[in-house]
Protein backbone atom coordinates (compact mmCIF):
# COMPACT_ATOMS: atom_id res chain seq x y z
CA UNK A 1 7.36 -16.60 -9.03
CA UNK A 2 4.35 -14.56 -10.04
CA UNK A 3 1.53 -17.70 -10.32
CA UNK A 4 -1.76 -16.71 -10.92
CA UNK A 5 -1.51 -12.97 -11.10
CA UNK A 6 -2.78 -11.40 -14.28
CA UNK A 7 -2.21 -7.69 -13.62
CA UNK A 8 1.74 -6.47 -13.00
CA UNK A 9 1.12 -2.91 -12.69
CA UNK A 10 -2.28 -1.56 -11.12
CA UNK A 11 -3.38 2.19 -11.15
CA UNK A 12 -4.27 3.72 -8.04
CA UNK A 13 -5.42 7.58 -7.48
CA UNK A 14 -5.78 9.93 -9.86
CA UNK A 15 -1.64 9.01 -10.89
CA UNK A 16 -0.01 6.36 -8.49
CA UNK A 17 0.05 3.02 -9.03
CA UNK A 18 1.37 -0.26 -6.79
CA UNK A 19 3.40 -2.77 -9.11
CA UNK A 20 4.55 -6.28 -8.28
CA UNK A 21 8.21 -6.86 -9.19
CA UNK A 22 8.90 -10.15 -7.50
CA UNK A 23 7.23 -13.10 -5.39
CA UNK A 24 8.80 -15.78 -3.52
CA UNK A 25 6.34 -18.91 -2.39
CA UNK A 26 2.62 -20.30 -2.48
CA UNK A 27 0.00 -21.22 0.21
CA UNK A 28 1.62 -24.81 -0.29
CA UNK A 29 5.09 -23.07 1.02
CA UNK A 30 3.37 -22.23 3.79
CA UNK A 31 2.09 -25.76 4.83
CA UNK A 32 5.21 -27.20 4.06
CA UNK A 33 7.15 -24.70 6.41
CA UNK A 34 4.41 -25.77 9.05
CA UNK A 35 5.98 -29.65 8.75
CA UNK A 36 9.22 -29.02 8.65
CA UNK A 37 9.72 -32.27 11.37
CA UNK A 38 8.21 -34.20 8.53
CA UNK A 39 10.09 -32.91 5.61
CA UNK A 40 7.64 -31.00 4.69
CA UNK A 41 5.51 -33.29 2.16
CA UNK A 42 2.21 -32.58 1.27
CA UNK A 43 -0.45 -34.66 2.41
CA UNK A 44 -2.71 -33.92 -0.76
CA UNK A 45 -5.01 -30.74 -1.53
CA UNK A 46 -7.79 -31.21 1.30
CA UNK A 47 -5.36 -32.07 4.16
CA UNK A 48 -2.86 -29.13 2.95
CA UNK A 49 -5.90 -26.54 3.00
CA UNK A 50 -7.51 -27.97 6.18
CA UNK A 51 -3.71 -27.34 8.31
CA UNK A 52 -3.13 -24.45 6.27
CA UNK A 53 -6.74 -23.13 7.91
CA UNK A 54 -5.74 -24.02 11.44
CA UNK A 55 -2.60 -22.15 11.44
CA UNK A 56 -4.45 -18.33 10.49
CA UNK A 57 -7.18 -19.52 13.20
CA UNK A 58 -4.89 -20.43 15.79
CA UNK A 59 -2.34 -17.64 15.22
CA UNK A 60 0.48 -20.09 14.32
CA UNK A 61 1.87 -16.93 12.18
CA UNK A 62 5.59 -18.04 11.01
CA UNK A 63 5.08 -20.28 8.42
CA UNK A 64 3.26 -17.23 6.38
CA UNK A 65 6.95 -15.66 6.36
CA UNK A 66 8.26 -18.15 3.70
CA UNK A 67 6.10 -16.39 1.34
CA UNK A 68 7.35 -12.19 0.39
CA UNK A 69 6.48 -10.09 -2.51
CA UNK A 70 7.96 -7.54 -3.65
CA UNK A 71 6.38 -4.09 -4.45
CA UNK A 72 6.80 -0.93 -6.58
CA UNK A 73 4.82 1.92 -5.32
CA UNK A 74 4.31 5.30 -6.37
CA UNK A 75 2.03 7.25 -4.21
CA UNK A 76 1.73 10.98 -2.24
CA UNK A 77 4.38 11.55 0.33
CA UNK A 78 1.86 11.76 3.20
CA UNK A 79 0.93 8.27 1.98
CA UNK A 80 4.27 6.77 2.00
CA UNK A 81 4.88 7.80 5.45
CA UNK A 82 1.42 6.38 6.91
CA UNK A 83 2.43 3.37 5.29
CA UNK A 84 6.52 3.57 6.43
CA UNK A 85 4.99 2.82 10.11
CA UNK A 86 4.83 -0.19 9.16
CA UNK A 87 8.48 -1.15 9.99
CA UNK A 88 8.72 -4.85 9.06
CA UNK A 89 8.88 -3.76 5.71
CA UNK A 90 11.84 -3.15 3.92
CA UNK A 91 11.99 0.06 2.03
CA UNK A 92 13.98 2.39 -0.63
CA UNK A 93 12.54 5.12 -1.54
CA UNK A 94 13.61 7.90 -4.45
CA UNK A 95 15.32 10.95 -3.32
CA UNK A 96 15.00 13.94 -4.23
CA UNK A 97 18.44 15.36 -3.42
CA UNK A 98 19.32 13.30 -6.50
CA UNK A 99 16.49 14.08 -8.77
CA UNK A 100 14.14 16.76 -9.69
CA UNK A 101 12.12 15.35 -12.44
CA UNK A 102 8.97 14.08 -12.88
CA UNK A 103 7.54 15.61 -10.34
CA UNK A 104 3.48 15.04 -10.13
CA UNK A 105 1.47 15.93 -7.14
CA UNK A 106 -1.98 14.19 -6.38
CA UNK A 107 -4.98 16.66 -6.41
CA UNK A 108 -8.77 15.09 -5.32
CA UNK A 109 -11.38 15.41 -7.48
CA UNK A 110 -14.48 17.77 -6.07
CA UNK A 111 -16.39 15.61 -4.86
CA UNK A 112 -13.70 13.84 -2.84
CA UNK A 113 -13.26 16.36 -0.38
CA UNK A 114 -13.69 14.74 3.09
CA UNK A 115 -15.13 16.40 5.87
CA UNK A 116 -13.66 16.22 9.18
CA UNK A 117 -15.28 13.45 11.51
CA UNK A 118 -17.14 14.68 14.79
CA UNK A 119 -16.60 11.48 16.85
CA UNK A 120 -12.78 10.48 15.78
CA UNK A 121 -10.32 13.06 15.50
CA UNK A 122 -8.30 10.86 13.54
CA UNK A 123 -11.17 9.87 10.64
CA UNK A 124 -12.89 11.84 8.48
CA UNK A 125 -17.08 11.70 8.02
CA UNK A 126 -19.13 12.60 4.70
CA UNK A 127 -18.38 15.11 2.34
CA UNK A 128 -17.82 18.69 1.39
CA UNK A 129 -20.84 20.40 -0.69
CA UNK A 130 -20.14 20.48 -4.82
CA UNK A 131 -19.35 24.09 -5.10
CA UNK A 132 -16.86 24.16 -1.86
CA UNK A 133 -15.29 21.03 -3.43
CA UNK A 134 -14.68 22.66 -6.47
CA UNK A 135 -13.08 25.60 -4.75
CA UNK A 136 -10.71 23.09 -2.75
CA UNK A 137 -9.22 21.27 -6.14
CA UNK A 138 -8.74 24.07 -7.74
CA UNK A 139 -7.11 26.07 -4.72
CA UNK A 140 -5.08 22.92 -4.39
CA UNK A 141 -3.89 23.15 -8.23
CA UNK A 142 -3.21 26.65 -7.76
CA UNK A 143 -0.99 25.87 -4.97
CA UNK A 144 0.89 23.36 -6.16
CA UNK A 145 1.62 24.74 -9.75
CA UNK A 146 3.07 28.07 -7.40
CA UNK A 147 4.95 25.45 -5.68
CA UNK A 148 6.69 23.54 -8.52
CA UNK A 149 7.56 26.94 -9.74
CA UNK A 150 9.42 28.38 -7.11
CA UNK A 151 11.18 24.98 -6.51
CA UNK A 152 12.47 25.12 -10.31
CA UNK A 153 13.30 29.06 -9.73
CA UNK A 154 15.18 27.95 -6.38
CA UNK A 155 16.67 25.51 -8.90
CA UNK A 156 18.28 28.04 -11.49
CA UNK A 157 19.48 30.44 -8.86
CA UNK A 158 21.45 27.61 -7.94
CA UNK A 159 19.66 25.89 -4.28
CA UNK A 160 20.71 22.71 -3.90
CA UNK A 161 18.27 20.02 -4.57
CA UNK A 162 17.94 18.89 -1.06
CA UNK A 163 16.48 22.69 -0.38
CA UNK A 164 14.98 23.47 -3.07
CA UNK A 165 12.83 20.02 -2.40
CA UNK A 166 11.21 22.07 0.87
CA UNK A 167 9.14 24.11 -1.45
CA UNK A 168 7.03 20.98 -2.75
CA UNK A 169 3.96 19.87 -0.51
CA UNK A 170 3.47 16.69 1.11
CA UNK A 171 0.74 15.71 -1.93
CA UNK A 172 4.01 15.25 -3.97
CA UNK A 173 4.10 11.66 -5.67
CA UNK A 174 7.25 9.82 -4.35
CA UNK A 175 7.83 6.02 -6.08
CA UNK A 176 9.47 3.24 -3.59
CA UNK A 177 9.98 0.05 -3.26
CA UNK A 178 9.22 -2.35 -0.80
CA UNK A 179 9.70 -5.84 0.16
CA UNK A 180 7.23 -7.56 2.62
CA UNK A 181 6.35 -11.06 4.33
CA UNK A 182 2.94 -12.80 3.57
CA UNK A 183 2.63 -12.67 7.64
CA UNK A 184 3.13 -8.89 7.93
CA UNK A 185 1.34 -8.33 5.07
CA UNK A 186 -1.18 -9.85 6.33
CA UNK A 187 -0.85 -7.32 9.34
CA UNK A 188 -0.67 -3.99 6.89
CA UNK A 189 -3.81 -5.07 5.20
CA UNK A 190 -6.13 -5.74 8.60
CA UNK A 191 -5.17 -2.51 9.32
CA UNK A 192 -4.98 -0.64 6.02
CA UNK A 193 -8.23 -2.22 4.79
CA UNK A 194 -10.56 -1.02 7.57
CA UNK A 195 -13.25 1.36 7.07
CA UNK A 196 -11.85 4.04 9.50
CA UNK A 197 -8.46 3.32 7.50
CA UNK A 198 -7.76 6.92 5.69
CA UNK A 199 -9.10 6.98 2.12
CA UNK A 200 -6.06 7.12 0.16
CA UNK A 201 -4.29 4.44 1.79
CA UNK A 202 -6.98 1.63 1.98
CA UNK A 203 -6.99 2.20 -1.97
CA UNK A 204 -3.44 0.82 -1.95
CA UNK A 205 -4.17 -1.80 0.58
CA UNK A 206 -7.00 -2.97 -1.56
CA UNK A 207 -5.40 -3.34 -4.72
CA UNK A 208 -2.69 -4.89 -3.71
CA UNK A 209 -4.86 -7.51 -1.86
CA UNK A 210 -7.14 -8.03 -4.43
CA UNK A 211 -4.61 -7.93 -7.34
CA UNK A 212 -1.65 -9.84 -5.95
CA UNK A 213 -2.14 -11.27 -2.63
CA UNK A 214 -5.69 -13.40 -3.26
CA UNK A 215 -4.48 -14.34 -6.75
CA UNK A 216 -1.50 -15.83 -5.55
CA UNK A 217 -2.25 -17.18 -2.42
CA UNK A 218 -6.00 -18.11 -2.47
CA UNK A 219 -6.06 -20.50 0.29
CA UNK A 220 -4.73 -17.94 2.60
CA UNK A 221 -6.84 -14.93 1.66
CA UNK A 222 -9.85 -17.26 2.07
CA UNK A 223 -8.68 -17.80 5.77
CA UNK A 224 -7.11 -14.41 6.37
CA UNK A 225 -11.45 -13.31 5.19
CA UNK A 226 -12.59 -16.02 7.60
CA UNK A 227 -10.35 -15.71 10.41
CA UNK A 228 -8.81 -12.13 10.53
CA UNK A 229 -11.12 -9.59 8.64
CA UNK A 230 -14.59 -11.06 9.17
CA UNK A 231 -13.51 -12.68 12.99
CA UNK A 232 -15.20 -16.00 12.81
């Protein structure tokens, strides 16, 4: 079930991209979960939004598990394991003791360089200078065009794939998939959505919230805004 959503497959970076494969459920899943003891009937649109509402402001959080979508990501390995702390996920991810093609590697633009933030150790506040920038991406290109050819030299003298994979950096594109309640979702995008969130995740939080998760379930991403992000 894929109601309301438009766009399947939505780029993100300069060459990853999040993709919905599969959704199970609707904001009116969710109300009817919440009256299970009366067979869960709806009571007509305004009552059904009005208890759906008082469940995301009270906290009454399991009835948002009967809805799950399903997700194909392909994003830099340092991104996929910021977002594998999420654990009530499900996850499989490619491997690349089993393949060693199509290998891409992500590589900011110049004027994306990020300088290190003073106050947070953990964040990063305002920007390198043009010219610095520059140097960075194209150091970076450098780097990882040395890198994918040693691993493919490691390759034809015969290293095993599992190896030979040590010689790629941690900007290396990996593609996985990953399967996810509306309720924990919910819980990845709070976080993942924040300002002080790093960069190249809260791109991936974002699309998938505004490409997927409003679209589908617009009654609860007008609560989730009300209640969660904005804290009314």
């Amino acid at each position: 079930m894929l109601k309301n959503i438009t766009y399947f497959k939505v780029p993100v970076l300069d060459k990853g991209y999040v993709e919905i494969q599969d959704m199970m459920g609707d904001d009116l899943a969710i109300v009817n979960a919440a009256r299970t003891s009366y067979l869960g009937e709806s009571k007509g649109e305004d009552k059904d939004k009005q208890l759906l509402f008082y469940l995301m402001e009270n906290h009454h959080d399991g009835p948002f598990e009967q809805v799950e979508f399903k997700l194909k990501i392909k994003a830099p390995v340092f991104v996929a394991r910021q977002w594998m702390r999420a654990r009530t996920w499900s996850y499989n991810e490619q491997s690349r003791r089993y393949s060693s093609e199509n290998i891409e590697f992500y590589i900011p633009r110049s004027n994306e360089w990020r300088l290190q933030g003073t106050e947070n150790k953990q964040s990063s506040d305002g920007f390198q200078d043009f010219y610095t920038g520059i140097f960075f991406t194209d150091t970076l290109d450098r780097f990882c065009k040395d890198a994918y050819k040693t691993y493919e030299y490691a390759l034809r003298e015969g290293v095993s794939r599992e190896m030979a994979r040590m010689f790629l950096p941690v900007n290396l594109y990996t593609t996985f998939i990953a399967k996810v309640d509306a309720r924990n979702l919910m819980h990845f995008l709070q976080l993942r959505m924040d300002e002080h969130a790093q960069y190249e995740i809260r791109v991936y939080a974002e699309a998938i919230y505004e490409n997927f998760f409003k679209p589908a379930l617009p009654w609860t991403a007008e609560a989730f805004e009300m209640f969660i992000l904005k804290g009314e």
